[in-house]
C-alpha atoms as a PDB file:
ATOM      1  CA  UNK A   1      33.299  12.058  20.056  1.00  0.00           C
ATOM      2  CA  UNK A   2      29.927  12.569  20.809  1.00  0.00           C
ATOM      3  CA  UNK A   3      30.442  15.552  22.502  1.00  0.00           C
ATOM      4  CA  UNK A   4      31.858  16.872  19.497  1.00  0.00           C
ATOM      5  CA  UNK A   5      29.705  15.591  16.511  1.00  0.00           C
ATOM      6  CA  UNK A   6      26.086  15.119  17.701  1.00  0.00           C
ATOM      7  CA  UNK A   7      24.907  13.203  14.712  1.00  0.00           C
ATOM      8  CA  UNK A   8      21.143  12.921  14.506  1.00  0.00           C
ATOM      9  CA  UNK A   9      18.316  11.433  11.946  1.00  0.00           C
ATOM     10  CA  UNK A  10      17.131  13.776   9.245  1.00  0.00           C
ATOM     11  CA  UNK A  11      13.267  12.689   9.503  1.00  0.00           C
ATOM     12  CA  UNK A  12      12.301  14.353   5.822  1.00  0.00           C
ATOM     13  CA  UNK A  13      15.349  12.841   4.050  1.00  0.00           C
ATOM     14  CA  UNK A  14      15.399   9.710   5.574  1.00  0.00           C
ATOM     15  CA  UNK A  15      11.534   8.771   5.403  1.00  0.00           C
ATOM     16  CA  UNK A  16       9.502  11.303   3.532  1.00  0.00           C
ATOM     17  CA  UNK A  17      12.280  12.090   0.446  1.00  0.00           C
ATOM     18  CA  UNK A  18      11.268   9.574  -2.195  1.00  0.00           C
ATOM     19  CA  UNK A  19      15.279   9.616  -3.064  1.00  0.00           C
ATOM     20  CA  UNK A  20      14.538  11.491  -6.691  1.00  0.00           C
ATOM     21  CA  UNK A  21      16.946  14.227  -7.963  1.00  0.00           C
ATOM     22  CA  UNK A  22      16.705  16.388 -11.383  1.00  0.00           C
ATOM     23  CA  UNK A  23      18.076  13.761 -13.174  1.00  0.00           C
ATOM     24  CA  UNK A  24      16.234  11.031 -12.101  1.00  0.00           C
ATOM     25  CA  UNK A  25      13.267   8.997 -10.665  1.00  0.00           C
ATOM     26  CA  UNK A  26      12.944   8.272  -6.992  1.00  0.00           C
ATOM     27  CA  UNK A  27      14.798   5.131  -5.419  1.00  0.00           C
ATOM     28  CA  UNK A  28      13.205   4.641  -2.238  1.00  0.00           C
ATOM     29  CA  UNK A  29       9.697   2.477  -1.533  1.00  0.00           C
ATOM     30  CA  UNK A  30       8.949   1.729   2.088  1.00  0.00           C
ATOM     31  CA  UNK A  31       7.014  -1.386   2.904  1.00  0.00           C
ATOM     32  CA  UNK A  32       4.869   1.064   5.651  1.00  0.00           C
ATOM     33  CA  UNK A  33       3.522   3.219   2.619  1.00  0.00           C
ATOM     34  CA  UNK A  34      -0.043   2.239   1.844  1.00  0.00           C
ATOM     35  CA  UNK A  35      -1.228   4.825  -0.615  1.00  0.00           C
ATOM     36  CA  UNK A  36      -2.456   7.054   1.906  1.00  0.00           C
ATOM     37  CA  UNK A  37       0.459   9.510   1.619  1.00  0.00           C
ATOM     38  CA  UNK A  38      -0.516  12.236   3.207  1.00  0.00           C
ATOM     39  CA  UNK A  39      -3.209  10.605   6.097  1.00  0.00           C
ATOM     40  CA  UNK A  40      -2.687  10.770   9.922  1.00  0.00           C
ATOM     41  CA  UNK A  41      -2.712   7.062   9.494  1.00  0.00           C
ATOM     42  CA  UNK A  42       0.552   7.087   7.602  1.00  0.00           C
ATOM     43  CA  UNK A  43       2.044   9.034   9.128  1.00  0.00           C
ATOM     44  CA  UNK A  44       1.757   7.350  12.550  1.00  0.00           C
ATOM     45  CA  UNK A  45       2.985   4.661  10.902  1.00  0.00           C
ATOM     46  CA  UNK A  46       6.381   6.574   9.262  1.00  0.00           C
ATOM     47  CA  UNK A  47       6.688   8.085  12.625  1.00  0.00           C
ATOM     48  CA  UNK A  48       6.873   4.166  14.084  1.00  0.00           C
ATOM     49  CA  UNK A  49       9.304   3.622  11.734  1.00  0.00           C
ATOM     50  CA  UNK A  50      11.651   6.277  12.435  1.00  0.00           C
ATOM     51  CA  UNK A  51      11.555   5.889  15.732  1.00  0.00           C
ATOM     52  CA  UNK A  52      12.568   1.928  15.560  1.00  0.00           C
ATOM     53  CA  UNK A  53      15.327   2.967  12.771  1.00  0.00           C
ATOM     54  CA  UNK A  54      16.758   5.644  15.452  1.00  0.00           C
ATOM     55  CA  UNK A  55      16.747   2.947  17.806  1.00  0.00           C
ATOM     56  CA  UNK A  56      18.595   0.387  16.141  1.00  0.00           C
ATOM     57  CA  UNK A  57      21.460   2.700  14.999  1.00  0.00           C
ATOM     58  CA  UNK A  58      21.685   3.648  18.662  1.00  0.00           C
ATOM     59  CA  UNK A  59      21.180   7.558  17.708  1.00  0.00           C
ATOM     60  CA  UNK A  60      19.933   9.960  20.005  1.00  0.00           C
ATOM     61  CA  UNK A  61      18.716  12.735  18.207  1.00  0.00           C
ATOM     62  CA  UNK A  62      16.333  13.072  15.678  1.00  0.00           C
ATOM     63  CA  UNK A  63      15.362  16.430  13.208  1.00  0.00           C
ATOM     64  CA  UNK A  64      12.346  17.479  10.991  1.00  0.00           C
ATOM     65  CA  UNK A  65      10.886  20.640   8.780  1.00  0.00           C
ATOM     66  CA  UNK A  66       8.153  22.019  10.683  1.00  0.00           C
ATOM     67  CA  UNK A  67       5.342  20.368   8.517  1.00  0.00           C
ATOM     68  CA  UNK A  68       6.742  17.221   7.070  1.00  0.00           C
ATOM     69  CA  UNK A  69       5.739  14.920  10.313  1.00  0.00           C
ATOM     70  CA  UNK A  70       2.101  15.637  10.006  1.00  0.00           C
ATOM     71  CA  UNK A  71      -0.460  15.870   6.956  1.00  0.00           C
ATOM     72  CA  UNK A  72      -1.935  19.236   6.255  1.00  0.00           C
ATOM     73  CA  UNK A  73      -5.160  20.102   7.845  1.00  0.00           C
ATOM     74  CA  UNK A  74      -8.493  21.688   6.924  1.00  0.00           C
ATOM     75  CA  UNK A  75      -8.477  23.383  10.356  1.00  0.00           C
ATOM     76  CA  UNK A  76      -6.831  23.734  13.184  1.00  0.00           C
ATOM     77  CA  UNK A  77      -8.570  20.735  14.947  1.00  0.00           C
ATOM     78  CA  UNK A  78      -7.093  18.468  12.318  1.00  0.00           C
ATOM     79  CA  UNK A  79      -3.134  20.208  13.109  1.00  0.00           C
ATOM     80  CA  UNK A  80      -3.837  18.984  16.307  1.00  0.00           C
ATOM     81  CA  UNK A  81      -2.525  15.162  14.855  1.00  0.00           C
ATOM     82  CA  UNK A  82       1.063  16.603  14.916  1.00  0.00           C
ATOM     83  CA  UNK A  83       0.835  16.903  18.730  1.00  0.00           C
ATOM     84  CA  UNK A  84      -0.083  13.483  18.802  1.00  0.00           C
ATOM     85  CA  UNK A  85       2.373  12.081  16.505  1.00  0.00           C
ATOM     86  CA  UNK A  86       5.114  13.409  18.795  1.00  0.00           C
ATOM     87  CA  UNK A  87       3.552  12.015  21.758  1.00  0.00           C
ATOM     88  CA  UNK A  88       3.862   8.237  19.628  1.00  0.00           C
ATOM     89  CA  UNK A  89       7.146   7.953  21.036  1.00  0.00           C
END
């Protein structure tokens, strides 16, 4: 079956989507979120966390937006934290 259906992990909505919709406040808090939202800090941390939640459901592919693993930078210096959140894993 897995040649068929390659399921994966949906990084954004699984650990950056704070579960809200239009009609109604988010339902998700994660015991790795410190207050620092958008620091490289964080999201090192998130990044552990997906990682370990891939693991333990045994899936082997993983998918993101192209900036929602890695804060926003000043300059290009500070973009350079979303080549080392990849290397993390």
């Amino acid at each position: 079956m897995n040649d068929w259906l390659r399921f994966s992990v949906a990084f954004w909505h699984t650990f950056r989507g704070t579960g809200a919709d239009p009609f109604g406040a988010p339902t998700k808090n994660w015991h790795w979120v410190d207050g620092t939202y958008n620091s490289v800090a964080m999201a090192k941390r998130r990044m552990k966390a997906n990682f370990e939640f891939i693991y333990k459901l045994g899936v082997d592919r993983w998918c993101f937006h192209d900036r929602d693993i890695d804060p926003d930078g000043k300059t290009l210096e500070v973009n350079h934290s979303l080549r080392l959140l990849l290397l993390i894993h």
